[in-house]
C-alpha atoms as a PDB file:
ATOM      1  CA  UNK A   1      51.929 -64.663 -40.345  1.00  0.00           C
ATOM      2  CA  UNK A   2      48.453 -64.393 -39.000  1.00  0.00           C
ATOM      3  CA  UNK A   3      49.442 -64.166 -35.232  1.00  0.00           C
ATOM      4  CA  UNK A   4      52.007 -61.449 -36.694  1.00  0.00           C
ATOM      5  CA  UNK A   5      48.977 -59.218 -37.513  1.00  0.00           C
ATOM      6  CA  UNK A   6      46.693 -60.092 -34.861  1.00  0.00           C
ATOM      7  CA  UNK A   7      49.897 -59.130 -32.829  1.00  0.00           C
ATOM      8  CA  UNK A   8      50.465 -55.795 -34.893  1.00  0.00           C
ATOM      9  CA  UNK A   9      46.567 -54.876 -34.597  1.00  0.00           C
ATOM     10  CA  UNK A  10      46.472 -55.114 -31.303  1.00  0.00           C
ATOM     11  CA  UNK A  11      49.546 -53.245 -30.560  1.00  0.00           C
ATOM     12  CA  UNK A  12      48.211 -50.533 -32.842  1.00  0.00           C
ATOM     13  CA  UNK A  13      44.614 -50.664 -30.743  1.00  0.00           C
ATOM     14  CA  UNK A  14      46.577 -50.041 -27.847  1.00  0.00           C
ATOM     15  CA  UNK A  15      48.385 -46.959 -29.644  1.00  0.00           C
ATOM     16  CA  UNK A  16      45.317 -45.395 -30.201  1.00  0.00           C
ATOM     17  CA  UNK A  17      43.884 -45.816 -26.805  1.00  0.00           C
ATOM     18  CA  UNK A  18      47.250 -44.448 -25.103  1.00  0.00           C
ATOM     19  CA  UNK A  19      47.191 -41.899 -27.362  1.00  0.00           C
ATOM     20  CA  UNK A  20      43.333 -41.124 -27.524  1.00  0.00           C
ATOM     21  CA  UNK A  21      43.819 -41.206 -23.413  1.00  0.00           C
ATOM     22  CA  UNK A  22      46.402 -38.834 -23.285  1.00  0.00           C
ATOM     23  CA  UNK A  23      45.067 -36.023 -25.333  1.00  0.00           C
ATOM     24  CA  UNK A  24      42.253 -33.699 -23.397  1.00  0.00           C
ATOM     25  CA  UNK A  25      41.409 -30.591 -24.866  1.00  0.00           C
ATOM     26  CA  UNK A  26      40.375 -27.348 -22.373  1.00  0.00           C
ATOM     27  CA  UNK A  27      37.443 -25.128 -23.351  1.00  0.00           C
ATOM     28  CA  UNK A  28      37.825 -21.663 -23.184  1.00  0.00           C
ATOM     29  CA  UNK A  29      34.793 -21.670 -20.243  1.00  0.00           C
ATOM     30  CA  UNK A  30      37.079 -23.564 -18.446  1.00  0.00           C
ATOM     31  CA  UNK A  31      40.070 -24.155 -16.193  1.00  0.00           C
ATOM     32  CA  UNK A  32      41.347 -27.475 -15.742  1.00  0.00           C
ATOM     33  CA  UNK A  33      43.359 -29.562 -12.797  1.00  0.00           C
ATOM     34  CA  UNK A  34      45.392 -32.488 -14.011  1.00  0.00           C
ATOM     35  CA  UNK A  35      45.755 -35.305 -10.657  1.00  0.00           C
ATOM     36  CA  UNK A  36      48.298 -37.800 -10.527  1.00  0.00           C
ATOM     37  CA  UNK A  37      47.382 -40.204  -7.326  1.00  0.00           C
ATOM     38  CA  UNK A  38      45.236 -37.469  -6.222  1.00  0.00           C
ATOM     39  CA  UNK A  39      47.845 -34.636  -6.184  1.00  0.00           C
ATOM     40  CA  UNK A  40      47.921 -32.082  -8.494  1.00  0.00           C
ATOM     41  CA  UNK A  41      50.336 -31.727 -10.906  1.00  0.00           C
ATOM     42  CA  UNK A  42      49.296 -29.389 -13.743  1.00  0.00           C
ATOM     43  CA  UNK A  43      47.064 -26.352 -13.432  1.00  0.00           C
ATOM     44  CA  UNK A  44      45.673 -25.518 -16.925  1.00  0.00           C
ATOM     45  CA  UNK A  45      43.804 -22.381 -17.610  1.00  0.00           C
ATOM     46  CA  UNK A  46      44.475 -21.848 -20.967  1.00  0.00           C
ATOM     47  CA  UNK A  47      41.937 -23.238 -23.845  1.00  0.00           C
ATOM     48  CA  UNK A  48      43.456 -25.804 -26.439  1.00  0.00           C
ATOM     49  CA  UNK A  49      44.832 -29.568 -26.745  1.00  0.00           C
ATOM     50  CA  UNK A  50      46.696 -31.003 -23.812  1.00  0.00           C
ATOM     51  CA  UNK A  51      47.879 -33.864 -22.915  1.00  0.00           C
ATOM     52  CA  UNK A  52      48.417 -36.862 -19.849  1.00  0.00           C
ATOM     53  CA  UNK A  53      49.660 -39.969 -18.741  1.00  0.00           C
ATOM     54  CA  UNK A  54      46.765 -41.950 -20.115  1.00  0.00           C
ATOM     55  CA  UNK A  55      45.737 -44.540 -17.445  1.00  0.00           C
ATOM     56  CA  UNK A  56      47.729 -42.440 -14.280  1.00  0.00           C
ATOM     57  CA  UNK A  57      46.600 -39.095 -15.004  1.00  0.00           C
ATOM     58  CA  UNK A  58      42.814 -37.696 -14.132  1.00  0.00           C
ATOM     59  CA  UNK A  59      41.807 -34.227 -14.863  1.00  0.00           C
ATOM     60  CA  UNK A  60      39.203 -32.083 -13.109  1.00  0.00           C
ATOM     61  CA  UNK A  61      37.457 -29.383 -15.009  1.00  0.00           C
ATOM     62  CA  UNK A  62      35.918 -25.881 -13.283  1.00  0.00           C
ATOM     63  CA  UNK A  63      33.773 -23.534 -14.230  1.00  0.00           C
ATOM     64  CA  UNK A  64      35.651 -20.155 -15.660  1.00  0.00           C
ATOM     65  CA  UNK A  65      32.393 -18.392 -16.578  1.00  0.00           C
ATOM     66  CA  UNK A  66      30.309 -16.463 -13.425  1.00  0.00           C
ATOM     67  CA  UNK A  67      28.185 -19.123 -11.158  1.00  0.00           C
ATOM     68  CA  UNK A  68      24.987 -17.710  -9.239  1.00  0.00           C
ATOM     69  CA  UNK A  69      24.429 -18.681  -5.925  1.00  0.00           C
ATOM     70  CA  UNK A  70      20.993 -18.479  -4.214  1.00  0.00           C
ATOM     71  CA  UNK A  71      20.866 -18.433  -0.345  1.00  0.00           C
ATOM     72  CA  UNK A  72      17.727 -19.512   1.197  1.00  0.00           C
ATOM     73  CA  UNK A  73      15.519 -16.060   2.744  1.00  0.00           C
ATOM     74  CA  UNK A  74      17.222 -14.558   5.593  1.00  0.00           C
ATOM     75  CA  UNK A  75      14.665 -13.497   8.667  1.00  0.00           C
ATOM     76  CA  UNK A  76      16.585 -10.483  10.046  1.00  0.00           C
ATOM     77  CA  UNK A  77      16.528  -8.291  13.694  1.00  0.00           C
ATOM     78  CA  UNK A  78      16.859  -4.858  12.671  1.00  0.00           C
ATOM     79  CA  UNK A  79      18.312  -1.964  14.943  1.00  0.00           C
ATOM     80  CA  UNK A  80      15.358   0.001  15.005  1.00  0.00           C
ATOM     81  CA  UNK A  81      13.824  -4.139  16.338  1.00  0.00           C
ATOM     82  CA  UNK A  82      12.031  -4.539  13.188  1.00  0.00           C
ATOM     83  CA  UNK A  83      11.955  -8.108  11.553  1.00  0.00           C
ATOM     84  CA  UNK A  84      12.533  -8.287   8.010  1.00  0.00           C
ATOM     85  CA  UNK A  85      12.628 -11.456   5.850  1.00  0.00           C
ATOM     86  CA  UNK A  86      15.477 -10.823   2.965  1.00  0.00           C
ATOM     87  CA  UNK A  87      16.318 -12.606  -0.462  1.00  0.00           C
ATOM     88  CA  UNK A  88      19.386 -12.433  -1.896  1.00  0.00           C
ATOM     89  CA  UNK A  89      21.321 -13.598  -4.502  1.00  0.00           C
ATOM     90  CA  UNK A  90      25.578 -13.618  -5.102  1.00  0.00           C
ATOM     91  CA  UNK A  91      27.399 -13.959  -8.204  1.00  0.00           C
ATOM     92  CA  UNK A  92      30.987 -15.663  -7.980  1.00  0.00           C
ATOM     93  CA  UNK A  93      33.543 -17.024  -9.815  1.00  0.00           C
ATOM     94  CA  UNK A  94      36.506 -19.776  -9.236  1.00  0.00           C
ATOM     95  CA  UNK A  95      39.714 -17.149  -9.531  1.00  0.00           C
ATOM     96  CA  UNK A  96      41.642 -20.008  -7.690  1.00  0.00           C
ATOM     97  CA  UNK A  97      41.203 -23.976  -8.841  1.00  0.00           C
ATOM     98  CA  UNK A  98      43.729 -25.008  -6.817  1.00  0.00           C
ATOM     99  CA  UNK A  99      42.382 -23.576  -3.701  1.00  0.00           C
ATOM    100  CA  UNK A 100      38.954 -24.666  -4.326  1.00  0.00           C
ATOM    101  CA  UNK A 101      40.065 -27.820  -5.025  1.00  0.00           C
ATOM    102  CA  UNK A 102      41.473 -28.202  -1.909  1.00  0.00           C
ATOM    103  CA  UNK A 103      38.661 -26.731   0.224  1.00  0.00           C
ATOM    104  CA  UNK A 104      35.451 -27.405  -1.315  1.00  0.00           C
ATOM    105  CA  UNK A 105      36.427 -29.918  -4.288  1.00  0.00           C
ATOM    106  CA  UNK A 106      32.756 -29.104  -6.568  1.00  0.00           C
ATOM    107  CA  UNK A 107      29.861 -26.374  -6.818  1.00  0.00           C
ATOM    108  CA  UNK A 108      27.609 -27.773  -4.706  1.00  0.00           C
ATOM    109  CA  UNK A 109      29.720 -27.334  -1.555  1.00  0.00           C
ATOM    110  CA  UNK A 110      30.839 -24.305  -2.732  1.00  0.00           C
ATOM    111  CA  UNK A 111      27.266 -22.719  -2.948  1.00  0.00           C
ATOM    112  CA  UNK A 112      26.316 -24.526   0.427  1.00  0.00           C
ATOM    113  CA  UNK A 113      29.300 -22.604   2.318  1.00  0.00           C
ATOM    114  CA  UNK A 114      28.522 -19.597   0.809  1.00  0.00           C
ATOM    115  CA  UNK A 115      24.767 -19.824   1.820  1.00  0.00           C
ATOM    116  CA  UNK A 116      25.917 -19.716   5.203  1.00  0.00           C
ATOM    117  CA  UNK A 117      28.558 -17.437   4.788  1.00  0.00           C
ATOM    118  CA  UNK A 118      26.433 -14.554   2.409  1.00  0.00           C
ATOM    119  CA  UNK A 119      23.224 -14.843   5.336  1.00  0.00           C
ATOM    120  CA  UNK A 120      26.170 -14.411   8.140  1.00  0.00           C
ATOM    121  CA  UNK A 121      27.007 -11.400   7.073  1.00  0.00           C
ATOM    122  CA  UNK A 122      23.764  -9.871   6.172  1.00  0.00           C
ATOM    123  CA  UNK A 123      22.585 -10.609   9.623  1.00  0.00           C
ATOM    124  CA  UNK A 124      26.089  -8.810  11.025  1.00  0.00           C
ATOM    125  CA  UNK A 125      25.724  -6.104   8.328  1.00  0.00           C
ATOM    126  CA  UNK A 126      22.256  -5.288   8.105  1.00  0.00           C
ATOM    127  CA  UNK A 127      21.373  -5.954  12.001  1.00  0.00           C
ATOM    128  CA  UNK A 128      23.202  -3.032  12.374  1.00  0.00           C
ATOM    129  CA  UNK A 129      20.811  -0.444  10.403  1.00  0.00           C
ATOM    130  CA  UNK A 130      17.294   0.831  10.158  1.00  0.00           C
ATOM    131  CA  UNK A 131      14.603  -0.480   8.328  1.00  0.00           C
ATOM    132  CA  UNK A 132      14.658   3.162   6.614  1.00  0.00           C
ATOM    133  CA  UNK A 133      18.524   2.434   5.571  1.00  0.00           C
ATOM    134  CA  UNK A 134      18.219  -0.606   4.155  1.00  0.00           C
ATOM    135  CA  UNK A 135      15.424   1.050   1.719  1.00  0.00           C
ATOM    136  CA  UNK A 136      17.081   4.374   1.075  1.00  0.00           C
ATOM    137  CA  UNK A 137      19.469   4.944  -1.433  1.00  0.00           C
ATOM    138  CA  UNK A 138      22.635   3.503   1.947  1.00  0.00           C
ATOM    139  CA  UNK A 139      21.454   0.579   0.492  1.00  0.00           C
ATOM    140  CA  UNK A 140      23.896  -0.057  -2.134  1.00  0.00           C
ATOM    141  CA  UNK A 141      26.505   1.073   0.173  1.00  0.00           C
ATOM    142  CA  UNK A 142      25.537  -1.379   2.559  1.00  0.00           C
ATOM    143  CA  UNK A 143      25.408  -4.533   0.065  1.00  0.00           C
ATOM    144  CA  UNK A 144      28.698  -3.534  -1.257  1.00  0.00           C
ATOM    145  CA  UNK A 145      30.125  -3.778   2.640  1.00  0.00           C
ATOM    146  CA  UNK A 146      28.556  -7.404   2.571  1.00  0.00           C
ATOM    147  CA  UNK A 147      30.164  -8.221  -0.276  1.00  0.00           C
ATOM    148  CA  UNK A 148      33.679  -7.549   0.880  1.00  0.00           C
ATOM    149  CA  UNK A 149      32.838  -9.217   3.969  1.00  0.00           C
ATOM    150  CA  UNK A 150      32.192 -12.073   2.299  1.00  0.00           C
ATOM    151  CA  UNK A 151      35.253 -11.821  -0.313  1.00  0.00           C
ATOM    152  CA  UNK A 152      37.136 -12.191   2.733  1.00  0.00           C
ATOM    153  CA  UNK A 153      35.945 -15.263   4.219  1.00  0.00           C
ATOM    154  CA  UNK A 154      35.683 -16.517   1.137  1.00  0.00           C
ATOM    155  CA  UNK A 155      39.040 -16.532  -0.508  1.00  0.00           C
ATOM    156  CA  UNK A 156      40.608 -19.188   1.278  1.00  0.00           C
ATOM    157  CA  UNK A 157      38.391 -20.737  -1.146  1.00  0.00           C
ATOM    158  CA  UNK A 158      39.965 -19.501  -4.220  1.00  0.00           C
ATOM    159  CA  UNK A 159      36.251 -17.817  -4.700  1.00  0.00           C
ATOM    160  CA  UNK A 160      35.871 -14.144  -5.799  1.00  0.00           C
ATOM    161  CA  UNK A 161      32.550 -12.586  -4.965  1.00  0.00           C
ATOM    162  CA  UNK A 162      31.551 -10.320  -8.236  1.00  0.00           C
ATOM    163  CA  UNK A 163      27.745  -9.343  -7.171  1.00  0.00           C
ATOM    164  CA  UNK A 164      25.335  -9.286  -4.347  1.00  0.00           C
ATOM    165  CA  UNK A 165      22.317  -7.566  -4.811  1.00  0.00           C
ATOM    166  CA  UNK A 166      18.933  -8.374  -2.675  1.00  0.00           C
ATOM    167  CA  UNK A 167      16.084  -9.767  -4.527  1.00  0.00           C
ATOM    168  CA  UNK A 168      13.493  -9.005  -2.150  1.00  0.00           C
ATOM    169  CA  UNK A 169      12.700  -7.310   1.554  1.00  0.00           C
ATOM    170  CA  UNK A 170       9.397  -8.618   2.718  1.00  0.00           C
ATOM    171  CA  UNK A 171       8.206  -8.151   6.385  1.00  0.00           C
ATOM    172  CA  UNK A 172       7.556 -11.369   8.031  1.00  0.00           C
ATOM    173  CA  UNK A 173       3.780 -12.517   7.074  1.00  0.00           C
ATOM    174  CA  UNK A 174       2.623 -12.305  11.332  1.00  0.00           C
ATOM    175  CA  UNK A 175       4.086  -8.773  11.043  1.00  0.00           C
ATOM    176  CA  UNK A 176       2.619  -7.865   7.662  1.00  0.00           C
ATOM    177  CA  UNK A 177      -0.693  -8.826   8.825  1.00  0.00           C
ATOM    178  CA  UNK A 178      -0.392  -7.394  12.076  1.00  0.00           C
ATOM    179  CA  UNK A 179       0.528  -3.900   9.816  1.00  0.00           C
ATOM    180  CA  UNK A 180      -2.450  -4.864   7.461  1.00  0.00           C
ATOM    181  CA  UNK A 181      -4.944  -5.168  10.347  1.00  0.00           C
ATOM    182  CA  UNK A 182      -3.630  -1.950  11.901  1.00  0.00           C
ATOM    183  CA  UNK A 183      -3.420  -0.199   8.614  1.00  0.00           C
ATOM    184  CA  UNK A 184      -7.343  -1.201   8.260  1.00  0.00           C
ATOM    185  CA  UNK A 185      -7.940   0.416  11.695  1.00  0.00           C
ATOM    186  CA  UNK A 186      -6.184   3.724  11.121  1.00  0.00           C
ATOM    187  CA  UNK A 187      -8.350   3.432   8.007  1.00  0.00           C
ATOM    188  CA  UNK A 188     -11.609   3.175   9.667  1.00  0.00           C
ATOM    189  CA  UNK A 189     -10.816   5.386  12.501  1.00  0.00           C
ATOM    190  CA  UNK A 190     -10.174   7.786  10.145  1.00  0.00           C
ATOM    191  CA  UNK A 191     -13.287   6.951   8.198  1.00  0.00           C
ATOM    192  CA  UNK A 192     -15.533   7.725  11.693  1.00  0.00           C
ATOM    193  CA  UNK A 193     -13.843  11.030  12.863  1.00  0.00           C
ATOM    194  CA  UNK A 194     -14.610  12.445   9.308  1.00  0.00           C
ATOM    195  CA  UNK A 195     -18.309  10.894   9.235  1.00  0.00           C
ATOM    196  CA  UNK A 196     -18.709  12.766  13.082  1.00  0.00           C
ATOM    197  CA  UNK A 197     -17.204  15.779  11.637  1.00  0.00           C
ATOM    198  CA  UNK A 198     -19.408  15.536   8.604  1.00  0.00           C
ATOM    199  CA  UNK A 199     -22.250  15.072  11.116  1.00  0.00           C
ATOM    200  CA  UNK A 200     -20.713  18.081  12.984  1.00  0.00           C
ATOM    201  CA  UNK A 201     -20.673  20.473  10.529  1.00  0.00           C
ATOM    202  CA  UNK A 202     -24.344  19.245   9.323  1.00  0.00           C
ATOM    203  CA  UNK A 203     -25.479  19.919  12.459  1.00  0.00           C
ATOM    204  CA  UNK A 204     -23.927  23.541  12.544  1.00  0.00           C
ATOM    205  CA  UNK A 205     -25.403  24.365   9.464  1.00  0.00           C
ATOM    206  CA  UNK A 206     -29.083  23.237  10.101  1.00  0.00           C
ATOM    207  CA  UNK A 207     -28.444  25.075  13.290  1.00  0.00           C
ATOM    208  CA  UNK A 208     -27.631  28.370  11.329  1.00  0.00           C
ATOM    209  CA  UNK A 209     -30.291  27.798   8.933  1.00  0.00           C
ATOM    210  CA  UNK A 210     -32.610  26.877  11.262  1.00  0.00           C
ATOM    211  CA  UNK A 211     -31.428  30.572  13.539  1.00  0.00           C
ATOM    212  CA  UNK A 212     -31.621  32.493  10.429  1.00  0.00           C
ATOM    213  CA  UNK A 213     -35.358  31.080   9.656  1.00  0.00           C
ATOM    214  CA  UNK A 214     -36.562  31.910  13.148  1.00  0.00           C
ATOM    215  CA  UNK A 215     -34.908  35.542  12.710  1.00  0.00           C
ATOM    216  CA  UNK A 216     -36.657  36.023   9.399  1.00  0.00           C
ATOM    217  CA  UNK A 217     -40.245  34.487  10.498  1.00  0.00           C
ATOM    218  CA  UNK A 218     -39.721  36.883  13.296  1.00  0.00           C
ATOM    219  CA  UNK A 219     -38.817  40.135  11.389  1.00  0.00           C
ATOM    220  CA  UNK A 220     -41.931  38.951   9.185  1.00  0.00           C
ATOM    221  CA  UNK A 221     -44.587  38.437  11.887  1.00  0.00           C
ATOM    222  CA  UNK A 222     -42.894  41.638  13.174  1.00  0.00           C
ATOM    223  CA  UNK A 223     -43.033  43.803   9.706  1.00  0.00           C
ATOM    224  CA  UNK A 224     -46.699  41.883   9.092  1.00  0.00           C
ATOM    225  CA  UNK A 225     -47.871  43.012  12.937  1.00  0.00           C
ATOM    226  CA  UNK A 226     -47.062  46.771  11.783  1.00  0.00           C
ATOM    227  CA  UNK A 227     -48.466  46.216   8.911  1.00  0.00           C
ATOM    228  CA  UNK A 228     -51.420  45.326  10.703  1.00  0.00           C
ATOM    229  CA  UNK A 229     -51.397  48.032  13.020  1.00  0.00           C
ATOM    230  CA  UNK A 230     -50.970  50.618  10.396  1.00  0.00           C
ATOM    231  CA  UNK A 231     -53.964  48.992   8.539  1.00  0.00           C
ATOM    232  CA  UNK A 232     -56.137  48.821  11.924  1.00  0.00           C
ATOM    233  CA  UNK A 233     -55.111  52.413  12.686  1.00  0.00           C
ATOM    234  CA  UNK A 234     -56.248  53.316   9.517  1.00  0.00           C
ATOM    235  CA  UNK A 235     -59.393  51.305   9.449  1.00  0.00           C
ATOM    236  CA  UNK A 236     -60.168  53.261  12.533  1.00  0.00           C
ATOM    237  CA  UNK A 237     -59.491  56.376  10.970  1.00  0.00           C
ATOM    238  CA  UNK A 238     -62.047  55.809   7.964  1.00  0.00           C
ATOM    239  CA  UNK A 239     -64.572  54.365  10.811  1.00  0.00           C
ATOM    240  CA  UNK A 240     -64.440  57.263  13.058  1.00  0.00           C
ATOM    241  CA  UNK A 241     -64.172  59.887  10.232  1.00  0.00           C
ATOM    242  CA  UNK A 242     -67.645  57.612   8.162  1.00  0.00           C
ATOM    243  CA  UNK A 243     -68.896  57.810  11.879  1.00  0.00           C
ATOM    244  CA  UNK A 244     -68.321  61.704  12.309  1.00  0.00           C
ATOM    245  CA  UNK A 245     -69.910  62.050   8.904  1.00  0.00           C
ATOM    246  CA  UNK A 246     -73.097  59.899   9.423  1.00  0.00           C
ATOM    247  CA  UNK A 247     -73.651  57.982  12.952  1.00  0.00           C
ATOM    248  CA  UNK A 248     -76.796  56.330  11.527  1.00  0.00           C
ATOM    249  CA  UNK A 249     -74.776  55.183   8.483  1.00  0.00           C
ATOM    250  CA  UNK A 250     -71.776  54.382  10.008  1.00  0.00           C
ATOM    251  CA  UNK A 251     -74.448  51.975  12.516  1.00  0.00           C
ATOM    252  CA  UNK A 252     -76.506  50.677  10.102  1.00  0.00           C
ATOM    253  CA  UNK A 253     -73.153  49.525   8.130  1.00  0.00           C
ATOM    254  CA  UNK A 254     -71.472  47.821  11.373  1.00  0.00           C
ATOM    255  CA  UNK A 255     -74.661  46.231  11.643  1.00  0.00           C
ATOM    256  CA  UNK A 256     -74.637  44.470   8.441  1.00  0.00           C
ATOM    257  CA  UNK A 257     -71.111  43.249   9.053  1.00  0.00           C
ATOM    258  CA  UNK A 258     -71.886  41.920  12.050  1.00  0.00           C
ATOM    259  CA  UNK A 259     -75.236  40.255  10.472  1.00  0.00           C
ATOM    260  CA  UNK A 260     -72.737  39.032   7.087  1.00  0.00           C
ATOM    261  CA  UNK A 261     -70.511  37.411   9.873  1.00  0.00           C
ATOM    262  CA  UNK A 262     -72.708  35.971  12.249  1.00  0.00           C
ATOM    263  CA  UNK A 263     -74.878  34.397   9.239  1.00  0.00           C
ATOM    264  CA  UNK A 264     -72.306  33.384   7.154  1.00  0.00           C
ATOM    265  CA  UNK A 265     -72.339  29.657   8.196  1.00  0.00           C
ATOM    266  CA  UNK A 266     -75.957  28.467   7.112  1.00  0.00           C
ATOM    267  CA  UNK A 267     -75.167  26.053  10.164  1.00  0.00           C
ATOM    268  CA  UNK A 268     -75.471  28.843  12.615  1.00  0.00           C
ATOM    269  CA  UNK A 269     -78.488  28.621  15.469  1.00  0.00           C
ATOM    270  CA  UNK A 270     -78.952  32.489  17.157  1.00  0.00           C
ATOM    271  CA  UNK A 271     -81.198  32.816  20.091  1.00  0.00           C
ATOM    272  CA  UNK A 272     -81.856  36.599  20.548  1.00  0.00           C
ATOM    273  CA  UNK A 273     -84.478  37.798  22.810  1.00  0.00           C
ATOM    274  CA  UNK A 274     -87.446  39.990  21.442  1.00  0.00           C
ATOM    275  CA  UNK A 275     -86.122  43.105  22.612  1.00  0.00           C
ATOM    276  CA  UNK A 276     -82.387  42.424  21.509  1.00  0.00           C
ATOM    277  CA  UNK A 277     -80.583  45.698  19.726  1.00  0.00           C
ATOM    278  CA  UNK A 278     -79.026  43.031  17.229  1.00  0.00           C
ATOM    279  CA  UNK A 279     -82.036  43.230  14.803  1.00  0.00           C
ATOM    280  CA  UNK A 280     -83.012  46.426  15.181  1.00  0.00           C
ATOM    281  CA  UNK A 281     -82.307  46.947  11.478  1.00  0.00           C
ATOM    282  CA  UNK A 282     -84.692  44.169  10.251  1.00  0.00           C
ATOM    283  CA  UNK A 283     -87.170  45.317  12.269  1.00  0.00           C
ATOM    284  CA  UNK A 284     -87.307  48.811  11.904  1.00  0.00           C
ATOM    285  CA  UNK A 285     -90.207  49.990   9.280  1.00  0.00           C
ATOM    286  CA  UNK A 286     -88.171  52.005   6.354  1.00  0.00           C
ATOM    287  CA  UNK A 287     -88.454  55.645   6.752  1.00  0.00           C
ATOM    288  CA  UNK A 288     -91.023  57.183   4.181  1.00  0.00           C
END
């Protein structure tokens, strides 16, 4: 009786691990392959319980969602021979199991043949254009000829390229620096020619003021020398109309400018003979 149940138990353990084997159940993110010896005998794509030869039977599950691949930066010869360092990034999906299976077998092979096979054909594709086409709005235009390219060499893979967009355009760093450092000397070029035409046009206009202040110091002097001459011409007037009037007057008042001008400096040292017309006026006795 007791090897009975020990017999029934185990056959019942068994059962369940048959049974527990055979039954797989299939997400709705994914798409399975059921292998039998290593060929393929069952394609499943649609979510739910399924079921296997438990023990002969393997299954291999893919992806059904959108994978993102990420090619290394792609240093690219333009055809204006510009370098340009590009980052990109795809978007794919597994539209054929089977297919992959056969070619590639996981993601990570997958994503390294499309590294090689996304930066082939932006070298092909954007070698081909300016560095003023690939930033213009040709752009798009030009990524969505990549990614047909690349639908096409892919699909022997059973891959289907949804999305390739670049993440960034950089110039190489010896080029950017190179552009820095001549960017910087455009700078200060420009920086000199409009200090020397600063200079320039200081000079022209201490030139102009100093022309104009010559012209009006000379119409000055000028307007001050007729002034002059009008007011010598009319001290001469008054002097030879005073000396018309009174000679002795007109001499005796010369006289006393002459002595007021000669004496004003208490300094002064005259030497004048006995005789000399100069004093006549202090010397002559008044007139009773």
């Amino acid at each position: 009786m007791s090897n009975n149940m020990n017999y029934i138990i185990a056959l019942a353990a068994l059962i369940v691990i048959l049974i527990g084997g055979s039954i797989f159940f299939v997400k709705e993110t994914e798409q399975v392959l059921v292998l039998q010896f290593g060929e393929v005998k069952q394609q499943i794509e649609k979510p739910g319980i399924h079921f296997k030869i438990p023990l002969i039977q393997q299954t291999r599950i893919f992806e059904r969602r959108i994978l993102n691949v990420d090619p290394p930066a792609e240093e690219l010869l333009l055809s204006d021979q510009k370098r340009l360092v590009v980052d990109v990034f795809a978007r794919y999906r597994i539209k054929d199991m089977l297919k992959f299976f056969q070619a590639l077998g996981t993601e990570t092979a997958a994503n390294q043949r499309l590294n090689t096979i996304i930066n082939a054909s932006l070298r092909g594709v954007l070698g081909k254009n300016s560095l003023a086409s690939i930033l213009s709005d040709k752009r798009d235009v030009l990524m969505a000829e990549i990614q047909k390219q690349v639908n096409e060499d892919t699909n022997r893979f059973g891959l289907e390229i949804v999305d390739v967009r670049i993440v960034r355009a950089d110039l190489p760093t010896q080029v950017t620096q190179a552009t820095y450092a001549r960017m910087q000397s455009e700078r200060e070029r420009e920086a000199k020619e409009a200090r020397a035409q600063g200079e320039e046009l200081a000079l022209q206009i201490r030139s102009k003021a100093d022309k104009e202040r010559s012209i009006m110091l000379a119409e000055a002097q000028k307007e001050a020398q007729i002034v002059r001459g009008e007011g010598d011409k009319e001290a001469i007037k008054i002097y030879a109309d005073a000396f018309n009037r009174d000679p002795q007057f007109y001499g005796f008042y010369r006289s006393m400018e002459a002595y007021r001008n000669a004496l004003a400096d208490p300094e002064t040292t005259m030497v004048l003979t006995p005789d000399s017309g100069f004093l006549r006026y202090l010397k002559a006795k008044p007139t009773p």
